[in-house]
Protein backbone atom coordinates (compact mmCIF):
# COMPACT_ATOMS: atom_id res chain seq x y z
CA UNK A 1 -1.44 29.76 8.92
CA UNK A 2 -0.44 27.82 5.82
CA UNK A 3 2.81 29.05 5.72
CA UNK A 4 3.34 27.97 9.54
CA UNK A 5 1.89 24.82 8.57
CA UNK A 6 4.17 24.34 5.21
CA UNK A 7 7.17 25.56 7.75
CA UNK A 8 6.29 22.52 10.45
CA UNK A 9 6.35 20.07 7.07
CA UNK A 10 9.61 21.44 6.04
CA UNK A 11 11.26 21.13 9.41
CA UNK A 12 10.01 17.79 9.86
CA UNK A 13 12.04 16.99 6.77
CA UNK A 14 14.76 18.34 8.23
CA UNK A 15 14.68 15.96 11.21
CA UNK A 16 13.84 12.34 9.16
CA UNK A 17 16.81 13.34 7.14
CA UNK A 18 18.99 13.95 10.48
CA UNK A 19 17.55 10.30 11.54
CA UNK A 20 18.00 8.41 8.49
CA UNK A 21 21.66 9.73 8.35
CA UNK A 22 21.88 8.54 12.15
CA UNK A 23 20.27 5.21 11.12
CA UNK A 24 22.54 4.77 8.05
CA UNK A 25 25.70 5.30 10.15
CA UNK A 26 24.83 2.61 12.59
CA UNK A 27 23.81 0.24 9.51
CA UNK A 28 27.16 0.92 8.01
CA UNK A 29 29.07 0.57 11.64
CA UNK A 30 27.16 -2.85 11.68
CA UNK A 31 27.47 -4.26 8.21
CA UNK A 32 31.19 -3.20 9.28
CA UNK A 33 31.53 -4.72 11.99
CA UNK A 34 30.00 -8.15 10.50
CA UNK A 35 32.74 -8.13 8.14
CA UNK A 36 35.42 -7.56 10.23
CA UNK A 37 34.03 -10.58 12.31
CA UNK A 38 33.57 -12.89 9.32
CA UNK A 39 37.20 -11.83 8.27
CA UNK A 40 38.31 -12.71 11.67
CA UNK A 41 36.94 -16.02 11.73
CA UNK A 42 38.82 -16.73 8.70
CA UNK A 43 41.41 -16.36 10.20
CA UNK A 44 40.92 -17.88 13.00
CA UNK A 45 40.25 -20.89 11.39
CA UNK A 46 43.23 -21.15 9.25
CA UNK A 47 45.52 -20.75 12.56
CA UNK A 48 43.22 -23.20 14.37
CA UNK A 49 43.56 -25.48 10.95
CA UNK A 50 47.22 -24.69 11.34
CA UNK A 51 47.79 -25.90 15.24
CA UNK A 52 46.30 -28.73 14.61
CA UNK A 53 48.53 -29.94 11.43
CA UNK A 54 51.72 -28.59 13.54
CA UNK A 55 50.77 -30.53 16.34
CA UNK A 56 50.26 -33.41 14.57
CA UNK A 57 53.23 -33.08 12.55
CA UNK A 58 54.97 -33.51 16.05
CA UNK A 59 53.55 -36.47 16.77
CA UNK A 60 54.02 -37.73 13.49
CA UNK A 61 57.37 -37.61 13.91
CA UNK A 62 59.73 -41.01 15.04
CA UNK A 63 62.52 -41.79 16.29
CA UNK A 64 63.61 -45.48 15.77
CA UNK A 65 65.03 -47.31 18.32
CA UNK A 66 68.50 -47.74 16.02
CA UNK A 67 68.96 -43.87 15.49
CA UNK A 68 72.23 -42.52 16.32
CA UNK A 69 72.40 -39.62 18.79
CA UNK A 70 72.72 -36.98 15.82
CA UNK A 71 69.17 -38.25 14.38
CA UNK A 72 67.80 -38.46 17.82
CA UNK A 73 68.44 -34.48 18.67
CA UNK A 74 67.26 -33.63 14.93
CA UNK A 75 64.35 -35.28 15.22
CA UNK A 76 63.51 -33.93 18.90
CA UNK A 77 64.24 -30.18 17.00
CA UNK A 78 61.92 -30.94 14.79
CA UNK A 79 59.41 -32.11 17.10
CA UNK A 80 60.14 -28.66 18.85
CA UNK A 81 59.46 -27.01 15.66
CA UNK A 82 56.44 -28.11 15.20
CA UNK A 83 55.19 -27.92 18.76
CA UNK A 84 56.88 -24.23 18.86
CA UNK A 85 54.58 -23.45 15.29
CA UNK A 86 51.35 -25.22 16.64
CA UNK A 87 51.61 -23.23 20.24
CA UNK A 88 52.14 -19.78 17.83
CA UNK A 89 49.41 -20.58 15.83
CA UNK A 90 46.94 -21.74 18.96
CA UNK A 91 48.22 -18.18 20.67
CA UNK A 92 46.83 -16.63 17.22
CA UNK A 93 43.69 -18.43 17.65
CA UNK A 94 43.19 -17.00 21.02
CA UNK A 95 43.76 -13.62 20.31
CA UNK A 96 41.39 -14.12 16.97
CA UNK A 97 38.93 -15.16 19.39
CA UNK A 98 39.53 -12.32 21.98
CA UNK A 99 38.79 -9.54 19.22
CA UNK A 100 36.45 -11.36 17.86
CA UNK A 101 34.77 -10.93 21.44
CA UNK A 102 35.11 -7.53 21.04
CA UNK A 103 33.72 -6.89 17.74
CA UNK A 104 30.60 -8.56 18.81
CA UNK A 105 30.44 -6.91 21.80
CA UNK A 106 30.60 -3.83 19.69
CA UNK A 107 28.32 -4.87 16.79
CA UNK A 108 25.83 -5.44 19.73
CA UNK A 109 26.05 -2.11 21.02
CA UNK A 110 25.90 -0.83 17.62
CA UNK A 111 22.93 -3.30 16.33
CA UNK A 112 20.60 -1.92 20.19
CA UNK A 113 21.19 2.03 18.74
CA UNK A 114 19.95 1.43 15.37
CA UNK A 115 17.18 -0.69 16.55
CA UNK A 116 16.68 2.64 18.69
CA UNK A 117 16.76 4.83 16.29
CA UNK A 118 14.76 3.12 13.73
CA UNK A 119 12.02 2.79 16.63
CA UNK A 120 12.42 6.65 16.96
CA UNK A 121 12.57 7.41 12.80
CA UNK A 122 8.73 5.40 12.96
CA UNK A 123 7.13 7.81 16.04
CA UNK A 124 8.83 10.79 13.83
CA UNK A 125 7.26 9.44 10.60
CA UNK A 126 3.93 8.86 12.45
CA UNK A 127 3.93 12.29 14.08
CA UNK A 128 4.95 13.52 11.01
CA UNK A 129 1.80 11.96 9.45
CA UNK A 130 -0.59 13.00 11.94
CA UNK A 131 0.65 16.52 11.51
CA UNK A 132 0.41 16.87 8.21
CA UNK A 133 -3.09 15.27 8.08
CA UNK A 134 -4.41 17.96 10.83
CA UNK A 135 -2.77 20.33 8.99
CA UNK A 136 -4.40 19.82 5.86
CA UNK A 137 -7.51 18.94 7.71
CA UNK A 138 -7.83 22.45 9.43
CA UNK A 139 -7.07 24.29 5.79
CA UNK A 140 -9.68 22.29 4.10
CA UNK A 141 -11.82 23.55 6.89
CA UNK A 142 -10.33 27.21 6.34
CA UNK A 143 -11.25 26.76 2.59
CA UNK A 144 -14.56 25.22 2.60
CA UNK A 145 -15.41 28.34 5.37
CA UNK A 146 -14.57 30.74 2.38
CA UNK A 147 -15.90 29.04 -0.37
CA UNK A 148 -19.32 29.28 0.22
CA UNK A 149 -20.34 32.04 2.57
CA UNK A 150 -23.76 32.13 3.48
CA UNK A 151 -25.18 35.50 2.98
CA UNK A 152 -25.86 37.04 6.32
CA UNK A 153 -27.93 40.68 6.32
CA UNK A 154 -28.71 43.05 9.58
CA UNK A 155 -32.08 44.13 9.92
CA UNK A 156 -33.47 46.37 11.99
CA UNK A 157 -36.31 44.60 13.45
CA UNK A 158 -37.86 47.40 14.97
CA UNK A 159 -37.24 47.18 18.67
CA UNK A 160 -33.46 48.74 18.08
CA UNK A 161 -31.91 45.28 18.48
CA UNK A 162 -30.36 44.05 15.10
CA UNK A 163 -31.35 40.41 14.15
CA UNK A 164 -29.11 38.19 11.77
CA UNK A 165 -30.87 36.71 9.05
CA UNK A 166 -29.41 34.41 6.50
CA UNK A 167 -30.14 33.77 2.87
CA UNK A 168 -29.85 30.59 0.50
CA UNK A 169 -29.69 32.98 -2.14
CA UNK A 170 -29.17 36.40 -3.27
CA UNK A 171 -31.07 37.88 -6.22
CA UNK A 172 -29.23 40.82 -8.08
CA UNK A 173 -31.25 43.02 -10.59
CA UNK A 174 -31.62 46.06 -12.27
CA UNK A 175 -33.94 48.45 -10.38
CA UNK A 176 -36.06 49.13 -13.10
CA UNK A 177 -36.98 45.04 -12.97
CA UNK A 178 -38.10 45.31 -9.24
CA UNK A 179 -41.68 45.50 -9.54
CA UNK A 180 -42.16 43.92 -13.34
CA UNK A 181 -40.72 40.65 -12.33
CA UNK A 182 -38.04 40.49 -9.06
CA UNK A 183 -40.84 40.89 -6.56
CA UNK A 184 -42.82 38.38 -8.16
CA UNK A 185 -39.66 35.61 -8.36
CA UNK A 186 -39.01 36.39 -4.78
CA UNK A 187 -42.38 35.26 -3.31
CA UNK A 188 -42.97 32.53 -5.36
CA UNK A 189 -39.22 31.33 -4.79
CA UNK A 190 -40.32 32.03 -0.45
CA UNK A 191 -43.25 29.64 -1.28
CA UNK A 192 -41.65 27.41 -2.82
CA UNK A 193 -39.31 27.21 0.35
C-alpha cells in the first residue's frame, strides 16, 4: 500500500542518517588524528632541531692546550651538558616518532572504516533509489488502473454463459430521449467505429 510504501521511505531515512552519523565520526576521528600527527611532527622537529644544535654546541666547544685544570673540567661539564641535552632531546625525537607510528597506524584503521562505510552509505542510497522509484512506479500503475476504467457490462448471451463486453463509451440519457435521438447516436456512433 502507499502507506507501506511511504513507511519503507521513512525508514530508509532512518538508516542514511544512522550512516552519515557513522561516516561523520570516522571523518572527525581522522581529521583528528591528522592533527595530532601534524602537531607531533612539530614537535618532533624542534627536538630533532634541538639535538642537533646541542650536539654541536659540544663540539663547538675547546679546550686550549694552555688551560689550567679548573678550565679543563668546566669545559668537559659543559661538553657533558650539551651532549646530556642533545641525547634528551634525540630520546624525545624517538618517542615523537614512536607515537607518531601509532597515530598513523590508527588514522589508517580509521581512514579503511570510513572508506567502508561511505562504500556502504552509496549501495543504501542506491537501494534507496531503486525503491522509491518501484514504489512510485507500482502507484502510478495503481492510479492510472483507477483513473480510467473501461466500462465492462455482463450480458447474457443466451446460452446461460455470461460474456464480458467492454465499452469506449457510455451514453447516459433521459428515457423519454431513447427512441427520438439516443438510438439513432448509438448506431451511427457503432458505424462510425
Amino acid at each position: 500500500s502507499a502507506d507501506g510504501a511511504e513507511y519503507g521511505i521513512e525508514k530508509n531515512k532512518e538508516t542514511i542518517g544512522e550512516n552519515y552519523m557513522s561516516i561523520d565520526q570516522y571523518q572527525r576521528t581522522v581529521n583528528s588524528l591528522d592533527k595530532d600527527i601534524a602537531d607531533l611532527e612539530k614537535r618532533k622537529a624542534v627536538a630533532d632541531k634541538k639535538a642537533a644544535d646541542e650536539a654541536k654546541r659540544a663540539n663547538n666547544v675547546t679546550i686550549s692546550k694552555n688551560a689550567s685544570a679548573a678550565t679543563v673540567r668546566s669545559k668537559q661539564r659543559e661538553i657533558e651538558r650539551h651532549k646530556a641535552a642533545s641525547n634528551k632531546a634525540a630520546a624525545e625525537s624517538a618517542d615523537y616518532a614512536k607515537k607518531i607510528a601509532d597515530k598513523r597506524t590508527r588514522r589508517n584503521s580509521a581512514y579503511q572504516k570510513l572508506q567502508k562505510e561511505q562504500q556502504k552509505e552509496q549501495k543504501t542510497q542506491q537501494n534507496i533509489l531503486k525503491n522509491m522509484q518501484q514504489t512510485y512506479e507500482k502507484r502510478i500503475a495503481e492510479l492510472e488502473s483507477q483513473a480510467l476504467p473501461a466500462t465492462i457490462s455482463t450480458i447474457n448471451n443466451g446460452t446461460g454463459e455470461q460474456a464480458v463486453e467492454e465499452y469506449d463509451a457510455f451514453i447516459s440519457h433521459a428515457w423519454e430521449d431513447k427512441e427520438a435521438f439516443v438510438d439513432e447516436l448509438v448506431d451511427e456512433m457503432r458505424k462510425a467505429g
